[in-house]
C-alpha atoms as a PDB file:
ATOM      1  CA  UNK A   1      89.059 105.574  94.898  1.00  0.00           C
ATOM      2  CA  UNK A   2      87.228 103.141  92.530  1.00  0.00           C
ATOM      3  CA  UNK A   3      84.588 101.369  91.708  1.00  0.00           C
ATOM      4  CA  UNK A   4      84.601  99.674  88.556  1.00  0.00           C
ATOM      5  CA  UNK A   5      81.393  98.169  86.125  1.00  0.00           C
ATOM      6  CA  UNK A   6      77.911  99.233  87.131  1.00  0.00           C
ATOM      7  CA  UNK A   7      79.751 101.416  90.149  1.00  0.00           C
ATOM      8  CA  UNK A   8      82.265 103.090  88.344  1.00  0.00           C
ATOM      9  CA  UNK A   9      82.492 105.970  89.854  1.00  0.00           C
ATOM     10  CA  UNK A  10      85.928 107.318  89.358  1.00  0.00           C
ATOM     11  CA  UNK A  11      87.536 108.528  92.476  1.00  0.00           C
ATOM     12  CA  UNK A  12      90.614 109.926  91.830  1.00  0.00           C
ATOM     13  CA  UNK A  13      91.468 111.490  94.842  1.00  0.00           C
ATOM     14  CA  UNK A  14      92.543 109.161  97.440  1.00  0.00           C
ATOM     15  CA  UNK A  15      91.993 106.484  96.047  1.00  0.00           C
ATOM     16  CA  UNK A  16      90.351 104.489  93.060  1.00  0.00           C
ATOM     17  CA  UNK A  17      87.838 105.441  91.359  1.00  0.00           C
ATOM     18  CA  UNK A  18      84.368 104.315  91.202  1.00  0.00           C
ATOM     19  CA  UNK A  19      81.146 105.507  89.267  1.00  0.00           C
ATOM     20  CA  UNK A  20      77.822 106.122  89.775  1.00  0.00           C
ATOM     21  CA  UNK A  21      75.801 103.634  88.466  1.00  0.00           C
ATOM     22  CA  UNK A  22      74.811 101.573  91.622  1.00  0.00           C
ATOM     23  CA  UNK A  23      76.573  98.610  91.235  1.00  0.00           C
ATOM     24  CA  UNK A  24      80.232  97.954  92.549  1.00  0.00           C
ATOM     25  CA  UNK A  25      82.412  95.678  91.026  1.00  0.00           C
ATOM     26  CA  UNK A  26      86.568  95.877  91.716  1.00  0.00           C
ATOM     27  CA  UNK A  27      89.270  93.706  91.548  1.00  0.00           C
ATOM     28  CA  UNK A  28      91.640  91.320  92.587  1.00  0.00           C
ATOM     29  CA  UNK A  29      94.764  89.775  94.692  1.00  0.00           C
ATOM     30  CA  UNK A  30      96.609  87.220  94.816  1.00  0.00           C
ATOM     31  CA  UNK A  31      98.518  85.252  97.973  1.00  0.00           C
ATOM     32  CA  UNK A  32     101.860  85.262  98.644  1.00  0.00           C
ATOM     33  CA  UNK A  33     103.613  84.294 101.531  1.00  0.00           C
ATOM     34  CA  UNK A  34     105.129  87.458 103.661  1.00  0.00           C
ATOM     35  CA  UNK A  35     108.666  88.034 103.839  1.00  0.00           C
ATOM     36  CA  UNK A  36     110.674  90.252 105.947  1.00  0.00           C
ATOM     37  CA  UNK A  37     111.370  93.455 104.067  1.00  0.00           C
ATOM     38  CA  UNK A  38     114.986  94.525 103.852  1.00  0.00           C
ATOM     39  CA  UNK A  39     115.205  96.925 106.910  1.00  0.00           C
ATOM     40  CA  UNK A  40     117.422  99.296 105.257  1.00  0.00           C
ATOM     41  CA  UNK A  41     115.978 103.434 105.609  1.00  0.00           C
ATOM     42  CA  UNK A  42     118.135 106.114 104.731  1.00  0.00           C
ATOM     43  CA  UNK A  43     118.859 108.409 107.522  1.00  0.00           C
ATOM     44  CA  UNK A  44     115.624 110.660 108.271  1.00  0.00           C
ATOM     45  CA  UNK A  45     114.820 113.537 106.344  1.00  0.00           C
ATOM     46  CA  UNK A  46     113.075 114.988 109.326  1.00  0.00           C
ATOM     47  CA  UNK A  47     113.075 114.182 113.358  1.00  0.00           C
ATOM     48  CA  UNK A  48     112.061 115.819 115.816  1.00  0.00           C
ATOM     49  CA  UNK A  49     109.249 116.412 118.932  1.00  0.00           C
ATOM     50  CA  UNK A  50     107.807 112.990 118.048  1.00  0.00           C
ATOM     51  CA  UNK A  51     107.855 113.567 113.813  1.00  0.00           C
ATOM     52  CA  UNK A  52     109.818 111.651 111.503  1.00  0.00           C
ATOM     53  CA  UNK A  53     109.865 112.060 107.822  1.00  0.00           C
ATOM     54  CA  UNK A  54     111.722 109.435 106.272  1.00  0.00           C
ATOM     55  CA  UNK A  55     111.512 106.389 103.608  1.00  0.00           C
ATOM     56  CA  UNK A  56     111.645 102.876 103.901  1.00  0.00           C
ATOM     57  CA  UNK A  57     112.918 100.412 101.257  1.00  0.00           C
ATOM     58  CA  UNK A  58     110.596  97.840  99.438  1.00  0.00           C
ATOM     59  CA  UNK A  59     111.638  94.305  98.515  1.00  0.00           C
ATOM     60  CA  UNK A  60     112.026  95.407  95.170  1.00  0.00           C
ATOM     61  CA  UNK A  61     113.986  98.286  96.262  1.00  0.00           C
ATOM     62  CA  UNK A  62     111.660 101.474  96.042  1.00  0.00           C
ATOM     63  CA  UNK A  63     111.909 103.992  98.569  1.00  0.00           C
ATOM     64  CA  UNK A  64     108.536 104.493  99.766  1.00  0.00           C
ATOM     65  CA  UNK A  65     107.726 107.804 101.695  1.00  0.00           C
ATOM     66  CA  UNK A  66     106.295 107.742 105.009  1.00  0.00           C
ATOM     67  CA  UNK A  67     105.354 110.078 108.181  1.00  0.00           C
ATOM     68  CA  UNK A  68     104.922 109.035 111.807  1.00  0.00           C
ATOM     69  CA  UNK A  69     103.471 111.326 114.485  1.00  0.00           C
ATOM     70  CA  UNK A  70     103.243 110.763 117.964  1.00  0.00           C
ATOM     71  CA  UNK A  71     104.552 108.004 120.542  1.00  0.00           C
ATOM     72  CA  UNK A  72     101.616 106.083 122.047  1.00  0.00           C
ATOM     73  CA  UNK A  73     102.175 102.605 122.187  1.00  0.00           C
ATOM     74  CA  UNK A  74      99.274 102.113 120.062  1.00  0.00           C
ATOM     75  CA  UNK A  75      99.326 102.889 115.891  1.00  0.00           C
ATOM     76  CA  UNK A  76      96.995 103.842 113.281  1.00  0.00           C
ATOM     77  CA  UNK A  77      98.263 103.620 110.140  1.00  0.00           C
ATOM     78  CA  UNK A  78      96.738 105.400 106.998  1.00  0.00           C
ATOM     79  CA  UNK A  79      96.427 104.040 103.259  1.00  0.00           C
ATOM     80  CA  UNK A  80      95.280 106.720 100.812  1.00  0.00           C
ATOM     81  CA  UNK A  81      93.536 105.282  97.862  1.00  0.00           C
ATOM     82  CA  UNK A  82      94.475 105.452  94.049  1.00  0.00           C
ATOM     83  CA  UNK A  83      95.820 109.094  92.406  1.00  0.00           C
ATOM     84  CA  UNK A  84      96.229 110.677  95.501  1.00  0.00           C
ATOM     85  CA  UNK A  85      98.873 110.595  98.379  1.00  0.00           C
ATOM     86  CA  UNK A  86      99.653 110.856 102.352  1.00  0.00           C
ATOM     87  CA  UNK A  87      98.325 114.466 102.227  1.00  0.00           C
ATOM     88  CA  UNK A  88      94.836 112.796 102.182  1.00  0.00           C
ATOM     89  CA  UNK A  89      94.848 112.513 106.118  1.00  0.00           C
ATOM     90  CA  UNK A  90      96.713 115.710 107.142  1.00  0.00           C
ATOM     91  CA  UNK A  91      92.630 116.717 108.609  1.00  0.00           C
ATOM     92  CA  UNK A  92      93.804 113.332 111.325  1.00  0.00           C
ATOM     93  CA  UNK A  93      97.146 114.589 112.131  1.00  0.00           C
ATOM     94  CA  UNK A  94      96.528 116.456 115.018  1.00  0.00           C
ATOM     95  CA  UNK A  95      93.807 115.145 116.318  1.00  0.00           C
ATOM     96  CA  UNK A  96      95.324 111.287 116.593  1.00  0.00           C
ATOM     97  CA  UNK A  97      98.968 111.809 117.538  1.00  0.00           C
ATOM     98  CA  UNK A  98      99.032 112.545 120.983  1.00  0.00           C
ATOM     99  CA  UNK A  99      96.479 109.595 121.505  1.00  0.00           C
ATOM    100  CA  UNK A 100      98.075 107.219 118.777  1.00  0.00           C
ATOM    101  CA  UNK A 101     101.492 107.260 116.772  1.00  0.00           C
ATOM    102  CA  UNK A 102     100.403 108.252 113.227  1.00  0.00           C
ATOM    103  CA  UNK A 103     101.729 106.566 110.355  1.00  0.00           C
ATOM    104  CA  UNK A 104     100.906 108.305 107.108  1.00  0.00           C
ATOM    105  CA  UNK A 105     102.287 106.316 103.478  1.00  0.00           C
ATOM    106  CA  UNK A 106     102.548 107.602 100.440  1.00  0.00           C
ATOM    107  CA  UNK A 107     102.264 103.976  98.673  1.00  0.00           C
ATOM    108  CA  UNK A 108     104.854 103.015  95.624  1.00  0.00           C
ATOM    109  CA  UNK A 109     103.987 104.899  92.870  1.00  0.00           C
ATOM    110  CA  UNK A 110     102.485 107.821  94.422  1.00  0.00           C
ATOM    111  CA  UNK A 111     103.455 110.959  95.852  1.00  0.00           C
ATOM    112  CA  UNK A 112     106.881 110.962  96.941  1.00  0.00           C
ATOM    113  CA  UNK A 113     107.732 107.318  96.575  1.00  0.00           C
ATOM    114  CA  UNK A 114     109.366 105.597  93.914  1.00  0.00           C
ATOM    115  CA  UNK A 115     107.353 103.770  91.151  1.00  0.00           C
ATOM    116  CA  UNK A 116     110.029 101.087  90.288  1.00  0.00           C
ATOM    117  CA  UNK A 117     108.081  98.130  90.301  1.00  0.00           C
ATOM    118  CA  UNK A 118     106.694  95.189  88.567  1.00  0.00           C
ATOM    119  CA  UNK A 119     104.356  93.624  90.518  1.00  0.00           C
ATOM    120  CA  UNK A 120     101.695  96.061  91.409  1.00  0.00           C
ATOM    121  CA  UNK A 121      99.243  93.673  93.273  1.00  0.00           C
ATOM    122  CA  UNK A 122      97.107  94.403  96.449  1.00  0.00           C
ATOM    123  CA  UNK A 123      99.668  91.901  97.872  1.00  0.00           C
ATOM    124  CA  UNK A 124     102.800  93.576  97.303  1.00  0.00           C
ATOM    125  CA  UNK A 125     101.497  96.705  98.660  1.00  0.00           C
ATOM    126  CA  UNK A 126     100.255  94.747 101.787  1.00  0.00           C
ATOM    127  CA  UNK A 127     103.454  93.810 102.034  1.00  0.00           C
ATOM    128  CA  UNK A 128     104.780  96.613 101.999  1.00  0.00           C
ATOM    129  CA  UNK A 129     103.009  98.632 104.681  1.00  0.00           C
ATOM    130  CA  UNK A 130     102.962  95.201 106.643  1.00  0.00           C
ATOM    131  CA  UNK A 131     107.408  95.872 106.557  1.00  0.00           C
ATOM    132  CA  UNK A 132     107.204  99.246 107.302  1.00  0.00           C
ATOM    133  CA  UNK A 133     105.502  98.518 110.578  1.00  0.00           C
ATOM    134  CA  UNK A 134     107.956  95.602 111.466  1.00  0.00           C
ATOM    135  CA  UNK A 135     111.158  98.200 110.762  1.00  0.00           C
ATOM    136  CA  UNK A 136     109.164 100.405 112.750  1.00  0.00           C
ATOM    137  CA  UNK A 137     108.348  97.893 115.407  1.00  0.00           C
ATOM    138  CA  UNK A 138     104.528  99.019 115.704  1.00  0.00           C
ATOM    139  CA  UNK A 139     102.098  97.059 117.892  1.00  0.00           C
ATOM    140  CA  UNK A 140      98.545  97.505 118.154  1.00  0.00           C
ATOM    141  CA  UNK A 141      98.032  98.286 114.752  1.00  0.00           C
ATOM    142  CA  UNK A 142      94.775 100.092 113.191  1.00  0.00           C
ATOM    143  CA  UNK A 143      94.609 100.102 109.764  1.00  0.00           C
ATOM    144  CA  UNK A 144      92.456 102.663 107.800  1.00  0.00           C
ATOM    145  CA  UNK A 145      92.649 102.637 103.641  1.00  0.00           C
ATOM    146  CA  UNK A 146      90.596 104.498 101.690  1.00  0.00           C
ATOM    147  CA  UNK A 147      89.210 103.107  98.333  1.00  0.00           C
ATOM    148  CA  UNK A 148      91.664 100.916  96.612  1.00  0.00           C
ATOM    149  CA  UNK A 149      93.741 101.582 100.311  1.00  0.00           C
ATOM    150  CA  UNK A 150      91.097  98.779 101.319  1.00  0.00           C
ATOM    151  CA  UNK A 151      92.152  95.955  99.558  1.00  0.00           C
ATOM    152  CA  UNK A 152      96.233  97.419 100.868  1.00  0.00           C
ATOM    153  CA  UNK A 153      95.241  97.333 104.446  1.00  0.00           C
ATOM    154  CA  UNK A 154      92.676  93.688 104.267  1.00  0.00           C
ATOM    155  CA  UNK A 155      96.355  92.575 103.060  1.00  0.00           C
ATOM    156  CA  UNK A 156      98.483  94.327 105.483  1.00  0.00           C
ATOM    157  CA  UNK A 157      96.318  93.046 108.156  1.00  0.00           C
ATOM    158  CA  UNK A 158      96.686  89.518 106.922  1.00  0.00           C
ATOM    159  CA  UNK A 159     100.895  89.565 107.049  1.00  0.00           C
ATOM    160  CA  UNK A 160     100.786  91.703 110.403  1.00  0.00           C
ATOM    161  CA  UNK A 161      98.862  88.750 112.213  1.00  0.00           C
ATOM    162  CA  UNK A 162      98.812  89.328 115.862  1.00  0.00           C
ATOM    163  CA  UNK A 163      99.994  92.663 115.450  1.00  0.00           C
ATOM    164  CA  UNK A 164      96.963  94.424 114.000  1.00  0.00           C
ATOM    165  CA  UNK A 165      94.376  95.066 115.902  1.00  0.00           C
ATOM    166  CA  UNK A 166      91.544  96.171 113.412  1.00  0.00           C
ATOM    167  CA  UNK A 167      90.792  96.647 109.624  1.00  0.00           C
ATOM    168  CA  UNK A 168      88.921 100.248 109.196  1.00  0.00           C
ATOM    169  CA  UNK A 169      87.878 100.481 105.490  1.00  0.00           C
ATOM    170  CA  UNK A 170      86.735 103.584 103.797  1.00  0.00           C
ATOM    171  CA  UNK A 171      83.782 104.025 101.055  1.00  0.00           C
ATOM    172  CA  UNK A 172      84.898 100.941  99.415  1.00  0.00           C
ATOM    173  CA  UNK A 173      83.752  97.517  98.799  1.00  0.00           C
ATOM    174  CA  UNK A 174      80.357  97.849  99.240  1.00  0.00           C
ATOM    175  CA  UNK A 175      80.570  93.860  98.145  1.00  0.00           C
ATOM    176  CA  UNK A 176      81.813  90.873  98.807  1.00  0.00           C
ATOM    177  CA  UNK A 177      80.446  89.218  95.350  1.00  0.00           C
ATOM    178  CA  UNK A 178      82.756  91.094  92.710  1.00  0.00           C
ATOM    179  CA  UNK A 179      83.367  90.560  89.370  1.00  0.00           C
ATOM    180  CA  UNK A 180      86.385  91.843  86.512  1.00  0.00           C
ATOM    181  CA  UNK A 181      85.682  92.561  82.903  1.00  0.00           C
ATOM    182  CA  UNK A 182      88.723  93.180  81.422  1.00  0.00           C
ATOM    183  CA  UNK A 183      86.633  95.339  78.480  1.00  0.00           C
ATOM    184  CA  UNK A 184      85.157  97.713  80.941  1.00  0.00           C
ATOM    185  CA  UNK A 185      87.786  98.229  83.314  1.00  0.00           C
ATOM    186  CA  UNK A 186      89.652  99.571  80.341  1.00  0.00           C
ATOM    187  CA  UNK A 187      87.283 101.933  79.547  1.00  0.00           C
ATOM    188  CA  UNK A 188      87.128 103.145  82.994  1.00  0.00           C
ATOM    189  CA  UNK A 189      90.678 103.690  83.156  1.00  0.00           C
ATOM    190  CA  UNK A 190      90.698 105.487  79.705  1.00  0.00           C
ATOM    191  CA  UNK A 191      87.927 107.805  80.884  1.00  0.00           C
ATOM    192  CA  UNK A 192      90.019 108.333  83.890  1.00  0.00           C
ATOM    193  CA  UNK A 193      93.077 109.165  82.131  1.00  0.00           C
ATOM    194  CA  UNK A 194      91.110 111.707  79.680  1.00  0.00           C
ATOM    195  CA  UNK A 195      89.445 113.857  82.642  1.00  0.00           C
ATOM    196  CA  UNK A 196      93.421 113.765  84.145  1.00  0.00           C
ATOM    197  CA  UNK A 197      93.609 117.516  85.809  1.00  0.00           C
ATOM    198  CA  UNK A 198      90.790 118.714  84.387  1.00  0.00           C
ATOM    199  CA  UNK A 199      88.996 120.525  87.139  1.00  0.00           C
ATOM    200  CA  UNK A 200      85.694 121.020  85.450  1.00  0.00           C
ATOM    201  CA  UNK A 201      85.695 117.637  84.445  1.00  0.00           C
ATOM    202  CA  UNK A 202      86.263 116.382  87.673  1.00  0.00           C
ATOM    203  CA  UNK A 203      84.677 118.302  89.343  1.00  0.00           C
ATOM    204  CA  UNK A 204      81.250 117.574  87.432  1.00  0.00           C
ATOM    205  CA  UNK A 205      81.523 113.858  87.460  1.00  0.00           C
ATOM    206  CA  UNK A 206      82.737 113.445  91.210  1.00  0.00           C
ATOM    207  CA  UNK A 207      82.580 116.114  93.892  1.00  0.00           C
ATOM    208  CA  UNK A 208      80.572 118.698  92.515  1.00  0.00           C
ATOM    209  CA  UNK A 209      82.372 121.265  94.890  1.00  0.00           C
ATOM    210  CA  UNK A 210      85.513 123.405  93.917  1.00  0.00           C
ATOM    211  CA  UNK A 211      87.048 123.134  97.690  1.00  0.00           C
ATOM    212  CA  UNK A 212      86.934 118.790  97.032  1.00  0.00           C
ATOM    213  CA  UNK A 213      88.282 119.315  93.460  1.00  0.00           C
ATOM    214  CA  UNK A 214      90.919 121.132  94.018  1.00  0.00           C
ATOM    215  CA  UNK A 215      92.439 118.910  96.882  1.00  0.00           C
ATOM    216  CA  UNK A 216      92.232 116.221  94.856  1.00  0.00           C
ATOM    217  CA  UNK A 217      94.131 117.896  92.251  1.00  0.00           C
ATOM    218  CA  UNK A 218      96.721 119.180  94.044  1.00  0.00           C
ATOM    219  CA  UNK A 219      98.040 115.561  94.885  1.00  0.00           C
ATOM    220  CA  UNK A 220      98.488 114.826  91.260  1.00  0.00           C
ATOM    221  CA  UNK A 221     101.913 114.803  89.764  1.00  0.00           C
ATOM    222  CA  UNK A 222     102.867 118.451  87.759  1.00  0.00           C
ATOM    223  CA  UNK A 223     103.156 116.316  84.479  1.00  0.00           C
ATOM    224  CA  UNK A 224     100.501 116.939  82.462  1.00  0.00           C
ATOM    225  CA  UNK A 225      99.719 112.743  81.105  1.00  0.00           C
ATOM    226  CA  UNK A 226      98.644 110.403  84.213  1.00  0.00           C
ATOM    227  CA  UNK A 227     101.351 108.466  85.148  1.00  0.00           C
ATOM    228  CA  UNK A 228     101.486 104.972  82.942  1.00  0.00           C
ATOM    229  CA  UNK A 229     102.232 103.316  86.441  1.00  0.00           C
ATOM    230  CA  UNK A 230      98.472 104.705  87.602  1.00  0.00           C
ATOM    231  CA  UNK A 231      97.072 101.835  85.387  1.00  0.00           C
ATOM    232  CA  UNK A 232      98.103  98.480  86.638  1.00  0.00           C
ATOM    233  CA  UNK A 233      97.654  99.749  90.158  1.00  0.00           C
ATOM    234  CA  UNK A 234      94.187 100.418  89.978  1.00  0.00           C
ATOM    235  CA  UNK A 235      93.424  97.441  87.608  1.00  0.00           C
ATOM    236  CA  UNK A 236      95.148  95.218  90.119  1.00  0.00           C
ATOM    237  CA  UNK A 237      92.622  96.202  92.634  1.00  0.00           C
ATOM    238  CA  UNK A 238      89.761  95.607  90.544  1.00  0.00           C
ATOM    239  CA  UNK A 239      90.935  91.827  89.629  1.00  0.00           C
ATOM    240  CA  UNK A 240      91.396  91.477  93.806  1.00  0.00           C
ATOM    241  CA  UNK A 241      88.128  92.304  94.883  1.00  0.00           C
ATOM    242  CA  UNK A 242      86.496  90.124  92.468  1.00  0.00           C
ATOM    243  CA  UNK A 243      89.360  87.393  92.563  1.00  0.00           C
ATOM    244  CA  UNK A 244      91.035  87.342  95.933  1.00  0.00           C
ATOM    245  CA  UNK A 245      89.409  89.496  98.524  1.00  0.00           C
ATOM    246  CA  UNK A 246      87.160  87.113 100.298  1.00  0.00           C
ATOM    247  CA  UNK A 247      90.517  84.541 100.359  1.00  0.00           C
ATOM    248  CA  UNK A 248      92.404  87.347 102.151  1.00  0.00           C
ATOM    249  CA  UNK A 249      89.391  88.722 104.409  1.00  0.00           C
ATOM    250  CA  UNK A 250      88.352  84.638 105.779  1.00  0.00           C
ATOM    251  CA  UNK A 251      92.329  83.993 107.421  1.00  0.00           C
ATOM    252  CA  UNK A 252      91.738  87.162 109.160  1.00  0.00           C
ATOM    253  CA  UNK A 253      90.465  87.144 113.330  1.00  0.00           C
ATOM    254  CA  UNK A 254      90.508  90.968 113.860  1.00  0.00           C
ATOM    255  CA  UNK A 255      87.471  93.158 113.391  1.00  0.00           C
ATOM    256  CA  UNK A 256      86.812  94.728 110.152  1.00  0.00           C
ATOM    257  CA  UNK A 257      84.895  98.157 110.561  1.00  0.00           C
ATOM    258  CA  UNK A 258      83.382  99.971 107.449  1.00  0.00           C
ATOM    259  CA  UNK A 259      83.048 103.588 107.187  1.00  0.00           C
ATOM    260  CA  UNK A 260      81.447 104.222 103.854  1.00  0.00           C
ATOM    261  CA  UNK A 261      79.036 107.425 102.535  1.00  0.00           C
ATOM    262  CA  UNK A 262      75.664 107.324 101.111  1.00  0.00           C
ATOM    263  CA  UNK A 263      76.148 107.471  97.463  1.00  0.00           C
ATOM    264  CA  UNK A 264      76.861 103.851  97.417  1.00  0.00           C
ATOM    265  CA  UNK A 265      74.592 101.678  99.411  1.00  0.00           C
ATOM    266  CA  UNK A 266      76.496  98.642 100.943  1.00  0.00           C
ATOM    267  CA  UNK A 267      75.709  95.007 101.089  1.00  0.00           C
ATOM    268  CA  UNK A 268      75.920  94.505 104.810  1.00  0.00           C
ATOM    269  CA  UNK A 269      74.277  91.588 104.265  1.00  0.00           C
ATOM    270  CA  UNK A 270      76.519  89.870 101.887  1.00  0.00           C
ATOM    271  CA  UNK A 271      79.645  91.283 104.578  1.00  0.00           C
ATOM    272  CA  UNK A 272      78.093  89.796 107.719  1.00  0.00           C
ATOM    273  CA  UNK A 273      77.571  86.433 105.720  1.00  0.00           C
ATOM    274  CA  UNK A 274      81.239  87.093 104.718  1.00  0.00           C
ATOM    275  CA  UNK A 275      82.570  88.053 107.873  1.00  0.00           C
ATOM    276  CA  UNK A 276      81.000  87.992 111.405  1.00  0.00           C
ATOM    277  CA  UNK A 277      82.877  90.552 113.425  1.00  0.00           C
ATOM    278  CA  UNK A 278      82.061  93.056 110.590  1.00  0.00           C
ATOM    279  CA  UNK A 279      79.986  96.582 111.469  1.00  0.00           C
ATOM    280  CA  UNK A 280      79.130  99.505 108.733  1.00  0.00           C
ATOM    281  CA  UNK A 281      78.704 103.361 109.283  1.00  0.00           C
ATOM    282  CA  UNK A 282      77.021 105.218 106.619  1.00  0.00           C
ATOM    283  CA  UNK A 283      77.813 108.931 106.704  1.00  0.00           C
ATOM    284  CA  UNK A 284      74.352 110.480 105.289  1.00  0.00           C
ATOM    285  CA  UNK A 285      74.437 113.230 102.457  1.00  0.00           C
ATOM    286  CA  UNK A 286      77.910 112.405 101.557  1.00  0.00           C
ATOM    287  CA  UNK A 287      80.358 111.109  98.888  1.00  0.00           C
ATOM    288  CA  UNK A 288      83.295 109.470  98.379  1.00  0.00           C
ATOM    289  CA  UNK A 289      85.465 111.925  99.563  1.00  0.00           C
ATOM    290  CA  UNK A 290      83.314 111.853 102.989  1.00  0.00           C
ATOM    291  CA  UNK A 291      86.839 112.106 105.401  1.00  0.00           C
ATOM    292  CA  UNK A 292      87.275 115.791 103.640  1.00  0.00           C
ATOM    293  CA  UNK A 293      83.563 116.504 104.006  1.00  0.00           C
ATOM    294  CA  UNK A 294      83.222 115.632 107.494  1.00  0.00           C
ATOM    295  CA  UNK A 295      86.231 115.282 108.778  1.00  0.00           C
ATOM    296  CA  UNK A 296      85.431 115.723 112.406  1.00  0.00           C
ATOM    297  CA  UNK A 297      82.903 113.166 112.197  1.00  0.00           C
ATOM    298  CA  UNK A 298      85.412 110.899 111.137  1.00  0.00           C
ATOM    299  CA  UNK A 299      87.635 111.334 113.101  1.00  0.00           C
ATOM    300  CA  UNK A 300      85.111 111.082 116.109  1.00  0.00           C
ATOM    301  CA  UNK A 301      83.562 107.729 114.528  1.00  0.00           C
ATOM    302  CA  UNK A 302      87.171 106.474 114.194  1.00  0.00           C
ATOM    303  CA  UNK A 303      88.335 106.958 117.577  1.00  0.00           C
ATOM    304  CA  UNK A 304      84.888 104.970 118.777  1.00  0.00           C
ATOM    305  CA  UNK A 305      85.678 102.323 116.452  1.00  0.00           C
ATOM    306  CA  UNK A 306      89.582 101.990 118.073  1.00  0.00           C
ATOM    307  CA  UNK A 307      87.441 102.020 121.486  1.00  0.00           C
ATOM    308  CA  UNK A 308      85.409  99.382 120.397  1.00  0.00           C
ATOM    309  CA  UNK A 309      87.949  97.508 119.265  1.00  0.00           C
ATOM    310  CA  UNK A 310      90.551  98.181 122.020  1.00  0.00           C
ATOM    311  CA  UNK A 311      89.388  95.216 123.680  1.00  0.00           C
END
């Protein structure tokens, strides 16, 4: 999760972070045509009654972890957000996959994929959940990101083309009219990468509930330093919301749904100016980490929104 100047409320669980000032402010992307990803996967670690567990290789040869689920014809793929991993949906496992094939990532440079990259943009990982869907030959694509798994799916969406059917964002970009101070989104990052593991820490500035903290922990690599490849990541998405989201969201012609909570109030105006097939839900009494806190109501107000959308 993030959220970077006056919003910087830190979100490390599944995605970037963000804060609680008010204000939201993230980053940036920038275009690049799509190319077909090498369609090389190893053979699959598991298979079986309609579950793979597998990896598929990036263009710059990472193998990047995913899970699929299910057989429908249909697919809803899920983007965690920044410091956490695929484990962030297991609460939409079972109630998607026999309506949907479920596609769970764990992007490049989290959980079990590789993190042997150079280019770190909202692009590249675009691209690469936009290949992992051609080598898997999905159609009818939903794409859900959390946090900084927005700006990954608003680019996924734009190299899928006729093959995704809608954008789902969660609690993230609240705003289409970013900006990125180098200065402060270093600072953010540093406090980040000083309250690293450290459950009281977290859990006072973000969730303020042990059950929250500790999930968000347990996705966290055993080392005890944040990963070094954490950084341009998340600083990446802060220069493409403020540089090269609204470029990436005007080629698109597919709906773009918003489920966000209530700690950060969203421009809707500034997103329907934007965008005119976008609609927000706000969850009430929630924060970012509203898909663990209500996680039925998610997954209710996501399969409207795929109803909605169907069409």
């Amino acid at each position: 999760m993030i959220m970077k100047t006056l919003l910087f409320v830190t979100f490390l669980v599944v995605f970037c972070p963000v804060c609680m000032n008010g204000q939201n402010n993230a980053a940036k992307f920038s275009q690049f045509d799509l190319m077909k990803n090498p369609s090389s996967q190893s053979p699959s670690l598991t298979s079986g009654q309609g579950e793979t567990k597998d990896f598929y290789l990036t263009d710059d040869g990472n193998k990047m972890y995913y899970e699929s689920y299910g057989s429908s014809e249909s697919a809803i793929v899920f983007i965690h957000g920044w410091s956490v991993t695929c484990r962030s949906w297991d609460d939409q496992i079972d109630f998607f996959k026999d309506k949907f094939k479920v596609i769970l990532v764990d992007l490049p440079g989290f959980g079990k994929s590789e993190h042997n990259r150079q280019d770190w943009s909202m692009q590249h990982y675009g691209k690469d959940v936009a290949g992992l869907c051609t080598e898997l030959e999905l159609k009818n694509v939903y794409l859900v990101g959390w946090s900084m798994g927005t700006g990954v799916v608003m680019e996924a969406a734009r190299f899928l083309g006729d093959d995704a059917k809608a954008v789902i964002t969660v609690d993230q970009l609240w705003e289409t009219e970013n900006t990125y101070d180098c200065l402060s989104e270093e600072n953010w990052f540093d406090a980040e990468a000083s309250r690293y593991k450290d459950f009281n820490a977290l859990d006072k500035a973000y969730t303020n509930d042990s059950t929250l903290t500790a999930r968000l922990i347990s996705m966290m690599p055993t080392e005890d330093k944040m990963p070094e490849w954490w950084k341009p990541s998340v600083i990446n998405f802060f220069k493409w919301t403020a540089t090269d989201m609204k470029a990436t969201v005007s080629v698109l012609k597919i709906p773009i749904r918003a489920i966000n909570a209530s700690w950060v109030k969203t421009n809707e105006e500034q997103w329907r100016s934007l965008y005119s097939d976008y609609k927000l839900t706000v969850f009430e009494n929630s924060n970012h980490f509203l898909v663990w806190q209500y996680a039925q109501k998610f997954n209710e107000t996501l399969l409207q929104i795929i109803a909605e959308t169907s069409h």
